[in-house]
C-alpha atoms as a PDB file:
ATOM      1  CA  UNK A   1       0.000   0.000   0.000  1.00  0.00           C
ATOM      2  CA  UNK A   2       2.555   2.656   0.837  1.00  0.00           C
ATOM      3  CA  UNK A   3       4.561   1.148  -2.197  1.00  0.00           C
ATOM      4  CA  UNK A   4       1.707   2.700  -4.158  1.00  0.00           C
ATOM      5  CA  UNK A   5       1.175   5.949  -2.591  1.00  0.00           C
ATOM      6  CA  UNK A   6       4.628   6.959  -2.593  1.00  0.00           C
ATOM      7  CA  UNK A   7       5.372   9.202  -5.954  1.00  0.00           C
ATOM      8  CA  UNK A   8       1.324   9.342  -6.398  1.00  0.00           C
ATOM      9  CA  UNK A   9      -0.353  12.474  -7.203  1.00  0.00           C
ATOM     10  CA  UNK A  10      -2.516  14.147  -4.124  1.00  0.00           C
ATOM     11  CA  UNK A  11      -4.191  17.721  -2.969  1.00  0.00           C
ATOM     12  CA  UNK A  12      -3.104  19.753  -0.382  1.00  0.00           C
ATOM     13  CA  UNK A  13      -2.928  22.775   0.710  1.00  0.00           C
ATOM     14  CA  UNK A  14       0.174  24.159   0.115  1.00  0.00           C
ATOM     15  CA  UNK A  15       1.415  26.960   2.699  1.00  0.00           C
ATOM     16  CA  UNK A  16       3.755  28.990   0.515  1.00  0.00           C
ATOM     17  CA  UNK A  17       1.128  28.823  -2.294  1.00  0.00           C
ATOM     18  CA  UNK A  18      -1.764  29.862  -0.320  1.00  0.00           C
ATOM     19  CA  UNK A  19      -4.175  27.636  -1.800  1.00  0.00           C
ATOM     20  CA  UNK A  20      -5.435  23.535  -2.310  1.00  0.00           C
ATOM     21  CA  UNK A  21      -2.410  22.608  -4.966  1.00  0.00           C
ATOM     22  CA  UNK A  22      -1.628  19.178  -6.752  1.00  0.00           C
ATOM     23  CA  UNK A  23       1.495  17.778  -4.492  1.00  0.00           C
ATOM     24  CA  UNK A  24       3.776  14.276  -5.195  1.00  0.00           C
ATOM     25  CA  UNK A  25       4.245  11.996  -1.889  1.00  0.00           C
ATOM     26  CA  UNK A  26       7.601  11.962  -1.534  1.00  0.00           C
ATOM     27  CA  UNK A  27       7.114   9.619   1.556  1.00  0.00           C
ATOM     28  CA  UNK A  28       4.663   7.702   3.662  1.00  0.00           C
ATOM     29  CA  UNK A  29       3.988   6.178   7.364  1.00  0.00           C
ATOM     30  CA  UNK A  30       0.819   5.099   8.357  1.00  0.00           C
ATOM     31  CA  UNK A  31       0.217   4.024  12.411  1.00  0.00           C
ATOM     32  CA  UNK A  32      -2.669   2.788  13.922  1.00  0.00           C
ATOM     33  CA  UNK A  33      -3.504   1.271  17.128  1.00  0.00           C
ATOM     34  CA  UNK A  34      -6.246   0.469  19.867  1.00  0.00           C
ATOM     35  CA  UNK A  35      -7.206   2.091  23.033  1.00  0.00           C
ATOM     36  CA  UNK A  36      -8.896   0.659  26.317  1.00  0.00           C
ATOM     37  CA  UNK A  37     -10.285  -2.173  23.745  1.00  0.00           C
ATOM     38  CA  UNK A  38     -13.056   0.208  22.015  1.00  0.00           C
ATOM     39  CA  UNK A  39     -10.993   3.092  20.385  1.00  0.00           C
ATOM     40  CA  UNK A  40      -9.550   2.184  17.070  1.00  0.00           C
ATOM     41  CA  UNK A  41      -6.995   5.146  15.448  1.00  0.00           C
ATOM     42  CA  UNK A  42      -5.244   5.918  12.245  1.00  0.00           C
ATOM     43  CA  UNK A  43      -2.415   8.315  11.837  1.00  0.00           C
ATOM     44  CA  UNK A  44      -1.196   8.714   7.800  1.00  0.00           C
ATOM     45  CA  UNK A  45       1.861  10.391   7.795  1.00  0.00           C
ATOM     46  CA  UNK A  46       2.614  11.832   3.874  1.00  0.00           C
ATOM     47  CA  UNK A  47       5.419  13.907   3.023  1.00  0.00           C
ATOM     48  CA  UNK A  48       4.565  16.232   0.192  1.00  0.00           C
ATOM     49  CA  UNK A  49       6.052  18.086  -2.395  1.00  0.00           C
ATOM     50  CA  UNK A  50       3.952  20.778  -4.250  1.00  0.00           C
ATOM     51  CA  UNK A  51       4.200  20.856  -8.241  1.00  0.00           C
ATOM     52  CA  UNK A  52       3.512  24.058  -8.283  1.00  0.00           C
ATOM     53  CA  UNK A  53       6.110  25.437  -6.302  1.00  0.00           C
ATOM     54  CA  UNK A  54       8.540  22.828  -4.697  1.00  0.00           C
ATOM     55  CA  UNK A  55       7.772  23.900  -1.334  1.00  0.00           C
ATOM     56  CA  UNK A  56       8.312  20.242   0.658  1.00  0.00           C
ATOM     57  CA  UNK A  57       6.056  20.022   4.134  1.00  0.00           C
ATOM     58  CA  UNK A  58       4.276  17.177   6.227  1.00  0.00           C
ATOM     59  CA  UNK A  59       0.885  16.290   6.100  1.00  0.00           C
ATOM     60  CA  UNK A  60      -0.851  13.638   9.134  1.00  0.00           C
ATOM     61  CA  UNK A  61      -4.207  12.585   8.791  1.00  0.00           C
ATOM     62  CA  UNK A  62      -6.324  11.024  11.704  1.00  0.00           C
ATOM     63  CA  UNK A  63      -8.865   9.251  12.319  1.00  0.00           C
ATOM     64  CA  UNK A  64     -10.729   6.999  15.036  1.00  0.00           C
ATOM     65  CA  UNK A  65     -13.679   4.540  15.839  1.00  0.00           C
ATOM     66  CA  UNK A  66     -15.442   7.146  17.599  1.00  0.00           C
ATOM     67  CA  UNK A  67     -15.320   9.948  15.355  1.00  0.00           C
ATOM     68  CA  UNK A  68     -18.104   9.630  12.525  1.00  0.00           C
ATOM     69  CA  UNK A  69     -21.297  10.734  11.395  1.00  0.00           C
ATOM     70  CA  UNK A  70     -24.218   8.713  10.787  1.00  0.00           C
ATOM     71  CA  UNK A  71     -26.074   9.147   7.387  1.00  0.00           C
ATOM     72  CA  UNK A  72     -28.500   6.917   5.030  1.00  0.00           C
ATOM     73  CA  UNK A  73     -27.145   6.025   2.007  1.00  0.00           C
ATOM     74  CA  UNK A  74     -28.341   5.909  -1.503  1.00  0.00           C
ATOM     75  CA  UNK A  75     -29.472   2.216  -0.738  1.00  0.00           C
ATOM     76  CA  UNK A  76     -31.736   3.599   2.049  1.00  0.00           C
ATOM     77  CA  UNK A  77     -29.337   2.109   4.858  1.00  0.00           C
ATOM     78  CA  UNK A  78     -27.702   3.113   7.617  1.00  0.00           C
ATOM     79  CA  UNK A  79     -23.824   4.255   7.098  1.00  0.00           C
ATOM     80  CA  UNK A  80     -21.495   5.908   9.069  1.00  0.00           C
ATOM     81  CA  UNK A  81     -18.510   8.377   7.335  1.00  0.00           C
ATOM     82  CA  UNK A  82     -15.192   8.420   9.715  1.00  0.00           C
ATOM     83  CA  UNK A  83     -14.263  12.234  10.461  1.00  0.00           C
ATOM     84  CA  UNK A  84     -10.285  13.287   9.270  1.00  0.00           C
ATOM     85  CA  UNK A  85      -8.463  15.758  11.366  1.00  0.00           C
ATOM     86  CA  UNK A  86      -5.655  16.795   8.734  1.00  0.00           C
ATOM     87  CA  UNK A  87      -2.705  18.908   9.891  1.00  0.00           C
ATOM     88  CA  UNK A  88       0.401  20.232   8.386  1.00  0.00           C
ATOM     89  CA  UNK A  89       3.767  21.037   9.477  1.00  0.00           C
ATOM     90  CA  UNK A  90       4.867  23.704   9.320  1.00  0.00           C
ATOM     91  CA  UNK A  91       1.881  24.656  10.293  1.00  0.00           C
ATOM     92  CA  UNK A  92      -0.892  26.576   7.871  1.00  0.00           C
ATOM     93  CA  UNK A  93      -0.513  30.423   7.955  1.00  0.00           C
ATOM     94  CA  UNK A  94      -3.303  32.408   9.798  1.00  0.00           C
ATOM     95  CA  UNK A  95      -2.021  35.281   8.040  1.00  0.00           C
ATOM     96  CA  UNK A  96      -0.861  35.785   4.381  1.00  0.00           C
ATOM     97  CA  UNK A  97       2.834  37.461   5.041  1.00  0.00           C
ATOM     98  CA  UNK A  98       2.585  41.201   3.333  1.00  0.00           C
ATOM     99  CA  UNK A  99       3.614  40.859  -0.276  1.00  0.00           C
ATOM    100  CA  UNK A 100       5.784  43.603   0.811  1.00  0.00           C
ATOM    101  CA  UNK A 101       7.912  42.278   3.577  1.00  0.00           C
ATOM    102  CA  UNK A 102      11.505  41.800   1.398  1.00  0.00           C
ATOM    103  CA  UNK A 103      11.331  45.176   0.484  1.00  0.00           C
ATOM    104  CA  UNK A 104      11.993  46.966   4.028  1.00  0.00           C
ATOM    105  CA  UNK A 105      15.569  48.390   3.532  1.00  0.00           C
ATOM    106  CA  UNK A 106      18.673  46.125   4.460  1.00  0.00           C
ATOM    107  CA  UNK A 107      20.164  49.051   6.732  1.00  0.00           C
ATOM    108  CA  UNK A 108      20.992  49.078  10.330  1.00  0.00           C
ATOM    109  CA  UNK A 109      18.138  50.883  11.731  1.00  0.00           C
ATOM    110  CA  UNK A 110      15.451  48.387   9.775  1.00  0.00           C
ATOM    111  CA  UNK A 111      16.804  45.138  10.906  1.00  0.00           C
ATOM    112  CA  UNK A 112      14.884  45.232  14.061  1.00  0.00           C
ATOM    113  CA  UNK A 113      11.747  45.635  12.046  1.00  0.00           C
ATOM    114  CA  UNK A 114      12.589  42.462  10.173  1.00  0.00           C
ATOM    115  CA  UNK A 115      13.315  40.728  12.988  1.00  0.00           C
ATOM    116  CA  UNK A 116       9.895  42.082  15.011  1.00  0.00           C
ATOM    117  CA  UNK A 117       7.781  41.411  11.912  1.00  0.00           C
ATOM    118  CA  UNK A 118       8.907  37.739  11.009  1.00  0.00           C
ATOM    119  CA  UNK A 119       8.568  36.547  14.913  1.00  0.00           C
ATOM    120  CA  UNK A 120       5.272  38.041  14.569  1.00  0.00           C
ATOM    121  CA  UNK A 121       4.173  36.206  11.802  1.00  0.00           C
ATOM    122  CA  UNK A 122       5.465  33.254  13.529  1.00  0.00           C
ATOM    123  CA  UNK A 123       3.269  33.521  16.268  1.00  0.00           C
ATOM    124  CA  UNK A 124       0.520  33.862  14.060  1.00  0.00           C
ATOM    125  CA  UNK A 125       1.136  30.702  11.977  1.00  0.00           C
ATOM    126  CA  UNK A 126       1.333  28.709  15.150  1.00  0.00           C
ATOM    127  CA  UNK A 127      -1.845  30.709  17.062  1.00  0.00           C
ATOM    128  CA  UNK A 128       0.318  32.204  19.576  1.00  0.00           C
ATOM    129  CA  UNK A 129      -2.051  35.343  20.396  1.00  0.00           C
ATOM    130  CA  UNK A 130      -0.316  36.528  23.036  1.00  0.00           C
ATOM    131  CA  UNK A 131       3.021  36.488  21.527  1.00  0.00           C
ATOM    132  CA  UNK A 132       2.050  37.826  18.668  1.00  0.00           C
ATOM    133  CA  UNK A 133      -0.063  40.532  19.883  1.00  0.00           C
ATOM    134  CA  UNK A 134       3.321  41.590  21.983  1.00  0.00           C
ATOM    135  CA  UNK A 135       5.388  41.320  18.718  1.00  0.00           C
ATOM    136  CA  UNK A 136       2.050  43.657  16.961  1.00  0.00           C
ATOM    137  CA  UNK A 137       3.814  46.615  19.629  1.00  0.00           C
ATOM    138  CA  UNK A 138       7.256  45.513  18.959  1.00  0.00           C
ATOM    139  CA  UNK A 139       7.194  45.989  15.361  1.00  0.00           C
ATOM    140  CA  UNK A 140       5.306  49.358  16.019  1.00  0.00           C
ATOM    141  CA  UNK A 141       8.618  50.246  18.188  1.00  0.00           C
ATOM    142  CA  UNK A 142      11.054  48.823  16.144  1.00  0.00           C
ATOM    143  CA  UNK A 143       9.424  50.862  12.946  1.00  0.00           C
ATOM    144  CA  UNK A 144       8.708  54.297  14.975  1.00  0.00           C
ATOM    145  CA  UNK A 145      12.765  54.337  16.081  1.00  0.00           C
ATOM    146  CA  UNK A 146      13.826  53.540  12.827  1.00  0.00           C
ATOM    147  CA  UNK A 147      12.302  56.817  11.186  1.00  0.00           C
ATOM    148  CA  UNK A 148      13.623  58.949  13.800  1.00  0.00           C
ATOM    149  CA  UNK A 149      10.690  58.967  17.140  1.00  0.00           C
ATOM    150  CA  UNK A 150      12.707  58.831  20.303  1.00  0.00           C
ATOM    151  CA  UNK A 151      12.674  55.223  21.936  1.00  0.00           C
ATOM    152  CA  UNK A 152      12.929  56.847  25.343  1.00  0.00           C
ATOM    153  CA  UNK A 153       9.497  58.107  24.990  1.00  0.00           C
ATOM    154  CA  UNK A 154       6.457  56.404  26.251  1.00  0.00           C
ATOM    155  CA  UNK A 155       3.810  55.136  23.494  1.00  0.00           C
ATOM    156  CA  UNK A 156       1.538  58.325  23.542  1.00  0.00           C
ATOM    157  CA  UNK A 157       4.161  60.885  23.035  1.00  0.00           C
ATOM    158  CA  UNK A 158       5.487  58.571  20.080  1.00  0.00           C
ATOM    159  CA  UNK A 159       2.361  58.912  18.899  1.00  0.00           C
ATOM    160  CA  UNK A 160       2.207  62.475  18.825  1.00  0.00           C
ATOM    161  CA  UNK A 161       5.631  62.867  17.499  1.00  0.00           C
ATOM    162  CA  UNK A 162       4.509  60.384  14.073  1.00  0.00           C
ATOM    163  CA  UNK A 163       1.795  62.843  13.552  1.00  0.00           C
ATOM    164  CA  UNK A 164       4.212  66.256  13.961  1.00  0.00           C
ATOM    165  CA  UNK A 165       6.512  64.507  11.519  1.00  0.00           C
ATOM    166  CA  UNK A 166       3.581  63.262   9.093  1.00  0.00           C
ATOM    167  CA  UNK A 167       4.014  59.196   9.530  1.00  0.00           C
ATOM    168  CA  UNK A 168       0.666  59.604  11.085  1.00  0.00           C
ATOM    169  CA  UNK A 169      -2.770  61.636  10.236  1.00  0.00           C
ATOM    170  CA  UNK A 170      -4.409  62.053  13.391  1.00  0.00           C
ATOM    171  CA  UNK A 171      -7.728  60.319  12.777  1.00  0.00           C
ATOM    172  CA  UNK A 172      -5.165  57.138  12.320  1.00  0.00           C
ATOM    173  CA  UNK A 173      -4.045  57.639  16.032  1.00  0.00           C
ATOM    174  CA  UNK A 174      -6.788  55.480  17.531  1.00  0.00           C
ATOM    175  CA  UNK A 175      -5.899  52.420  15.604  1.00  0.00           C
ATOM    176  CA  UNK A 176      -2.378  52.333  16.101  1.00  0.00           C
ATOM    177  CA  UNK A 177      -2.999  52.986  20.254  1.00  0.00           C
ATOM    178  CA  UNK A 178      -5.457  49.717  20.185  1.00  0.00           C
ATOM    179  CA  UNK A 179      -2.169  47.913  19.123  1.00  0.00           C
ATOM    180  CA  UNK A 180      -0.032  49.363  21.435  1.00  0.00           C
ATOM    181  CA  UNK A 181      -2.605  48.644  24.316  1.00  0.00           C
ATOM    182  CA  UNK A 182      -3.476  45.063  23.207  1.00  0.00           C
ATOM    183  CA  UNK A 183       0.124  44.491  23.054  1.00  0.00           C
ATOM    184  CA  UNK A 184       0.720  46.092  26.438  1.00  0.00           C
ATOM    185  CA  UNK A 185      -2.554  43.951  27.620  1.00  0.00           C
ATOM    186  CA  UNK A 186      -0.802  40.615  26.501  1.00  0.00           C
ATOM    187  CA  UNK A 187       2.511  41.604  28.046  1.00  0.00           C
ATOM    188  CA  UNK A 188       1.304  42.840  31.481  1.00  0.00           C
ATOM    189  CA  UNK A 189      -2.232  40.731  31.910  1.00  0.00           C
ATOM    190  CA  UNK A 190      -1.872  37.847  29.762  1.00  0.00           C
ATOM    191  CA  UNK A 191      -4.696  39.097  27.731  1.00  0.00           C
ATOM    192  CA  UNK A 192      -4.932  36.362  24.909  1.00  0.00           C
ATOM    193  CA  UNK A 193      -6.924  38.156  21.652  1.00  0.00           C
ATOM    194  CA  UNK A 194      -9.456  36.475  19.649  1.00  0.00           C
ATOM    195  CA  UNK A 195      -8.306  35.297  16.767  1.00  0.00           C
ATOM    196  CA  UNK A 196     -10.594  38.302  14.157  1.00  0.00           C
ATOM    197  CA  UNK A 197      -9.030  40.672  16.838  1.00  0.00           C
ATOM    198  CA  UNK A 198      -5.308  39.994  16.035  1.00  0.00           C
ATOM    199  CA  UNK A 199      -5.830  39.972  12.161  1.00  0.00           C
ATOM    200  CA  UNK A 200      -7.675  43.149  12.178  1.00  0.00           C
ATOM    201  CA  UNK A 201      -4.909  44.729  14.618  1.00  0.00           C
ATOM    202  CA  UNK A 202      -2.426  42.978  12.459  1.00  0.00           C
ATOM    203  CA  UNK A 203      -3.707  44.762   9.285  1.00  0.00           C
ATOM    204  CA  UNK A 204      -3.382  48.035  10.759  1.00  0.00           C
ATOM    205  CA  UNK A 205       0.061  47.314  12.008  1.00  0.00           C
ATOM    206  CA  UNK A 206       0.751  46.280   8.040  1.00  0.00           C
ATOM    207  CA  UNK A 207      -0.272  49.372   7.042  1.00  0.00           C
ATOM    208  CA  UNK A 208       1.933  51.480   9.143  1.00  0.00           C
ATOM    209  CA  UNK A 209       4.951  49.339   8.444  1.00  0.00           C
ATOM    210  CA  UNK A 210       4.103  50.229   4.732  1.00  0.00           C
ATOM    211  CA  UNK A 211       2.988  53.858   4.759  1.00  0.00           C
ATOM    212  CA  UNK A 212       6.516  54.591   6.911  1.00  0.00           C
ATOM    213  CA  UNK A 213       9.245  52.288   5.057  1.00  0.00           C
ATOM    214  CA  UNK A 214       7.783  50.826   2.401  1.00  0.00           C
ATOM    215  CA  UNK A 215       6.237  53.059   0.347  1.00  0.00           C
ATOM    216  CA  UNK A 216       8.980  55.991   0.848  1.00  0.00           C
ATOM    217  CA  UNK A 217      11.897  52.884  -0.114  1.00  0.00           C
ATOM    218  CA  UNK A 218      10.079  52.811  -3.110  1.00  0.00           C
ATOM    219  CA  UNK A 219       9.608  55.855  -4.227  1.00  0.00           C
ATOM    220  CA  UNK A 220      13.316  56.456  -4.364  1.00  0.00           C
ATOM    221  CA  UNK A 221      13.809  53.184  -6.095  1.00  0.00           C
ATOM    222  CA  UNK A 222      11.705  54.628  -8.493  1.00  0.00           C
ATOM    223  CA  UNK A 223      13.173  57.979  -9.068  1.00  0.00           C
ATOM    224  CA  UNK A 224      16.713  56.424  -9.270  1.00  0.00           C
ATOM    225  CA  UNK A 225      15.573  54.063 -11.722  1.00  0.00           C
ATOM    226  CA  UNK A 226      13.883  56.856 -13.734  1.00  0.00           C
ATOM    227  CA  UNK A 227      16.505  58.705 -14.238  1.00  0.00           C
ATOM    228  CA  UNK A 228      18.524  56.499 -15.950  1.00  0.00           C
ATOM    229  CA  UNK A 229      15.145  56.452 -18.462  1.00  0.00           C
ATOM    230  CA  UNK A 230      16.136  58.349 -21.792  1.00  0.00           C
ATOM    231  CA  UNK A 231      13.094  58.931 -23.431  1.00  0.00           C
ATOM    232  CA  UNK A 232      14.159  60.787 -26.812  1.00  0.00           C
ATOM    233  CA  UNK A 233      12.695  64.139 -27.166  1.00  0.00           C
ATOM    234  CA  UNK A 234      10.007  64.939 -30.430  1.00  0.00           C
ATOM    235  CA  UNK A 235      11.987  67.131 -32.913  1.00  0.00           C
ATOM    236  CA  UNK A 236      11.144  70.398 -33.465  1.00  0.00           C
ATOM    237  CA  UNK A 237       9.278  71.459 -36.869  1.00  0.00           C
ATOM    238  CA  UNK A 238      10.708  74.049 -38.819  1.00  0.00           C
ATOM    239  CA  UNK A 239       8.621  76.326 -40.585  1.00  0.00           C
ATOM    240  CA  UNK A 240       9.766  76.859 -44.274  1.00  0.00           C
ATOM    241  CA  UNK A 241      10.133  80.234 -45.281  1.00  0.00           C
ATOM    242  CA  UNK A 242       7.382  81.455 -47.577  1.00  0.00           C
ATOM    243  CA  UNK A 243       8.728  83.466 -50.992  1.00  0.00           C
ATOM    244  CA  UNK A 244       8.217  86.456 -50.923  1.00  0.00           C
ATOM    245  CA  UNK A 245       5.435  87.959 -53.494  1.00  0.00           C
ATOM    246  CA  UNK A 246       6.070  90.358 -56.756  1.00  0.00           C
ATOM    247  CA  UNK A 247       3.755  92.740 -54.718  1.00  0.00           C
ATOM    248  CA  UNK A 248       6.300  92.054 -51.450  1.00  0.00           C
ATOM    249  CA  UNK A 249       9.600  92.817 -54.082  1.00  0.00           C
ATOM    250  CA  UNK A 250       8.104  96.552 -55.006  1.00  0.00           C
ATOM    251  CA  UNK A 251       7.100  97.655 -51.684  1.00  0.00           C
ATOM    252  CA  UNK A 252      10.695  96.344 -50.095  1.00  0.00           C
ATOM    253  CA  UNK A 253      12.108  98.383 -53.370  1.00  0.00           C
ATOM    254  CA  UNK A 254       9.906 101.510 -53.022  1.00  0.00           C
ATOM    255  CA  UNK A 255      11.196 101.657 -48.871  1.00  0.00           C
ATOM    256  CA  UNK A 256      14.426 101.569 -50.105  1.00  0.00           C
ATOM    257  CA  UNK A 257      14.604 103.870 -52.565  1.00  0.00           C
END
C-alpha cells in the first residue's frame, strides 16, 4: 500500500502557495492502534512536495472509531462516514505574510523591524495570540525608532511625534494605540486576543509598516531608476520660409529707394 502511494499524485494545501495545490508523496507512514479495547486510530503520515512550487512540508491525517457521522445512504441504509483531522507542518498560515515584507531596507536601523515582523508572523502561523499581539507593539517600536521617534518616549508621546513629523494623520491615532494597548494587555495581563481581533490589529500594524518604510523605499527606487530612463525628445518642426510675393519685391524696393 505505501509502495503505491509513494510518488502518487494528491491535494493539499500548500502553505507557501496559499491555496489547495496538486502535491507528489515523496514519503509515507501510516500508524494505527487500539485504546482501552473500544478506540480504534489511524495516523497517515505523507510527506509532500507541491508541483507548483517545490515547497516540501508534512501532512498527518487522523482518524478513530469514535469519530463519525451517521447518514443513510443511496441504498436507504444506515452508514457511518469516519471524520479526518488533517494537519500540516509547518503549520498553515493564519495570516498571508505582506507581499511587501523583502522590500523593508537592508540598513541598520530596519533590521529590528525584520526581525519584530517575522517573529510576529510566527506567532501567528502557530496561534500564539499573546506572543504575537506583543510582537504587533514591537514591530510598532522597532518601525517608529527607525524613522527617527525617540525610543525613550512612552507610546503616547510617540504617537504624537509620528503625527508632527507626518508618519501619522491624526484620525489614524486610535488604531495604532489599540495595538499598542493590546500588546501592552498581553505583556502585562496575559490578555490572549481572539483570533478576528489579532488579524484586524495585524492589518493596521501592516499598514503602518508600509505607509513609513515601504512606500517611501520605493519611491526612491523609483526615481533612481527613472533617471537612468532616456526617453528621446520629439523634434522640433521648422517652418519653411514662404517666398516672398512680386507685390512684397516693389514695396521692399519703393522703402528703399
Amino acid at each position: 500500500m505505501t509502495e503505491e502511494i509513494v510518488n502518487s499524485i494528491q491535494k493539499a494545501h500548500c502553505a507557501r502557495c496559499g491555496d489547495v495545490r496538486n502535491c507528489d508523496v515523496v514519503s509515507h507512514y501510516k500508524e494505527s492502534g487500539n485504546e482501552a479495547e473500544y478506540l480504534y486510530w489511524i495516523n497517515d503520515w505523507r510527506v509532500m512536495k507541491c508541483r507548483g512550487c517545490d515547497y516540501v512540508f508534512l501532512m498527518v491525517t487522523k482518524t478513530n472509531s469514535e469519530d463519525y457521522d451517521e447518514f443513510e445512504n443511496e441504498l436507504g441504509e444506515y452508514d457511518q462516514h469516519y471524520r479526518e483531522t488533517v494537519e500540516y507542518w509547518p503549520t498553515l498560515s493564519r495570516r498571508k505574510r505582506a507581499d511587501w515584507l523583502y522590500e523593508i531596507p537592508a540598513e541598520e536601523n530596519t533590521k529590528s523591524i525584520h526581525v519584530a515582523l517575522n517573529e510576529t508572523y510566527g506567532a501567528l502561523e502557530n496561534d500564539l495570540r499573546v506572543l504575537a499581539a506583543i510582537g504587533m507593539r514591537t514591530t510598532f517600536d522597532a518601525t517608529a525608532s527607525a524613522i527617527g521617534v525617540d525610543e525613550a518616549l512612552p507610546f503616547a508621546k510617540k504617537l504624537d511625534q509620528l503625527i508632527e513629523k507626518g508618519f501619522l494623520r491624526q484620525a489614524e491615532r486610535p488604531q495604532l494605540e489599540t495595538v499598542i494597548e493590546a500588546g501592552s494587555a498581553s505583556a502585562h495581563r496575559s490578555w490572549e486576543p481572539k483570533a478576528g481581533d489579532l488579524n484586524l490589529l495585524m492589518e493596521i500594524l501592516e499598514n503602518f509598516v508600509f505607509e513609513a518604510i515601504v512606500a517611501p523605499a520605493q519611491k526612491r527606487r523609483r526615481e533612481k531608476e527613472l533617471g537612468a530612463v532616456s526617453v528621446p525628445k520629439r523634434p522640433r518642426k521648422t517652418r519653411a520660409k514662404e517666398p516672398e510675393t512680386d507685390a512684397e519685391d516693389v514695396a521692399t524696393k519703393e522703402l528703399k529707394s
